[in-house]
Structures are given as C-alpha cells and as structure tokens.
Protein backbone atom coordinates (compact mmCIF):
# COMPACT_ATOMS: atom_id res chain seq x y z
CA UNK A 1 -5.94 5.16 6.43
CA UNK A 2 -7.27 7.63 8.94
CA UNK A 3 -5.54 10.36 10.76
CA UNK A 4 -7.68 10.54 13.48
CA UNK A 5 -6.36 6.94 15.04
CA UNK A 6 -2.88 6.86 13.51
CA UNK A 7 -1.13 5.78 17.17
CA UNK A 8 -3.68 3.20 17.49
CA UNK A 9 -3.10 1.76 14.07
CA UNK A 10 0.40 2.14 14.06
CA UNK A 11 0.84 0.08 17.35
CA UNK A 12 -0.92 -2.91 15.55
CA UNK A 13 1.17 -2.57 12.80
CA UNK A 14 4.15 -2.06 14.79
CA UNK A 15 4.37 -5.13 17.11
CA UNK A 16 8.28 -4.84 18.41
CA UNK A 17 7.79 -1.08 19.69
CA UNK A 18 9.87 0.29 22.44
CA UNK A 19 8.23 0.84 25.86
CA UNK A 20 9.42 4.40 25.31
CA UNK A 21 8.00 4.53 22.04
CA UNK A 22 4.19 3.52 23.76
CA UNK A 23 4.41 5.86 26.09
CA UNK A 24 5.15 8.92 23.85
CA UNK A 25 2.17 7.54 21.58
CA UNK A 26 -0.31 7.30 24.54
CA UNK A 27 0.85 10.50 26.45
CA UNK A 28 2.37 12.75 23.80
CA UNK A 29 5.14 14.71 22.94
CA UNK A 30 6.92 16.42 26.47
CA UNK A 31 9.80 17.94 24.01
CA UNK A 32 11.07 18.87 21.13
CA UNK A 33 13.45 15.76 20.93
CA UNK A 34 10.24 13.96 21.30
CA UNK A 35 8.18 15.64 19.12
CA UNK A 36 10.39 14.82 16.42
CA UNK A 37 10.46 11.10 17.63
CA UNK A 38 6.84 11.24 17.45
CA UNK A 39 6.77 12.69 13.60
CA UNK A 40 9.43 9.47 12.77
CA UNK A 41 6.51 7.65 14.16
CA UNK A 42 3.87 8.99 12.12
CA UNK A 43 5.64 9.30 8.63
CA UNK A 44 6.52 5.60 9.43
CA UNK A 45 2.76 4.89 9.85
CA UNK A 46 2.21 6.85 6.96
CA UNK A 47 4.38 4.78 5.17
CA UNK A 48 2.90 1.06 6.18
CA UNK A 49 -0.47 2.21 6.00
CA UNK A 50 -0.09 3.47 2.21
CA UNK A 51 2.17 0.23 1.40
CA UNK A 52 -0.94 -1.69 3.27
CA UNK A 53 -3.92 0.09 1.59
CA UNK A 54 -2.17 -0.56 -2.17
CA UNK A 55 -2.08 -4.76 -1.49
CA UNK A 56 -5.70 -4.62 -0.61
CA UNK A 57 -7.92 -5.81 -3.17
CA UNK A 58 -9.99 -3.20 -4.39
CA UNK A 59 -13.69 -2.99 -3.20
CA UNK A 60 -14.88 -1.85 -6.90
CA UNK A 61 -15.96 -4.89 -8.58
CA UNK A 62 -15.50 -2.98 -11.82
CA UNK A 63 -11.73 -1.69 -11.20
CA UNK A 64 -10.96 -4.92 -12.43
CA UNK A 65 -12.71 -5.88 -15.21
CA UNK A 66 -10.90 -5.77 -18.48
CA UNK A 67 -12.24 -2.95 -20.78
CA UNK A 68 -11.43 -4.63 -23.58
CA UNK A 69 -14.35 -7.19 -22.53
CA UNK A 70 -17.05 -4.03 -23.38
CA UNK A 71 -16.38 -3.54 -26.91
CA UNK A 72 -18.01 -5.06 -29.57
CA UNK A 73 -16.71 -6.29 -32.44
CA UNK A 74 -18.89 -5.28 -35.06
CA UNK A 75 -17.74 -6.10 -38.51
CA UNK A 76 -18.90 -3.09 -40.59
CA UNK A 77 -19.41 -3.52 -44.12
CA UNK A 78 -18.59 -0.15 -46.39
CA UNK A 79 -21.17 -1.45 -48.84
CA UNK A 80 -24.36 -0.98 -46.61
C-alpha cells in the first residue's frame, strides 16, 4: 500500500471505472465538486488496498508458527 501511486493502483483494482472517473485520476482535481470526487476515490482505494494487504499471506515465515511448538515440556521433579 503506497501513497505515492494510489491512482495507478486503484485503476487496477477498479476495472469498471467511469471515463470521467480516469480522467480526474490522470489530470486532477479542476474543482471543488471534483476534489471531493477524487477523495471518494482515494478512501475507496484506501479501503481495497487494506482489505487486499490483510488476505495476503504474510512474508514472515515465523508469524505463523505456533508458539506453543517452542516450549518444552520438561517434567520437573521437586525431589532433585
């Protein structure tokens, strides 16, 4: 999820955009009406991009390994 290239990534995830819509992501906003179209946009991107990044699998080969599988069962005895 990066800022930086949020129209670019938001017209891949967003395949049934307007014409409209393109336009105001490749040229910007001309007015207020369409600066607040353009915001719509963006928390919508926002949105899908979070939703996409939490059904990737993590990268961490240790997020998920059970930590139960560490400890060791060591039985001991109170008489030495």
């Amino acid at each position: 999820m990066n800022d930086e290239n949020w129209k670019e990534e938001f017209k891949q995830l967003k395949t049934n955009l307007k014409p409209l819509q393109i336009r105001l992501l490749e040229e910007g906003a001309k007015s207020q009406s369409q600066a607040l179209m353009l915001n719509d946009m963006w928390c919508e991107w926002k949105d899908l991009a979070s939703k996409k990044k939490l059904n990737e699998p993590s990268k961490d080969p240790l997020a998920a390994k059970d930590p139960w599988d560490d400890v060791k069962t060591e039985i001991i005895s109170p008489y030495g």
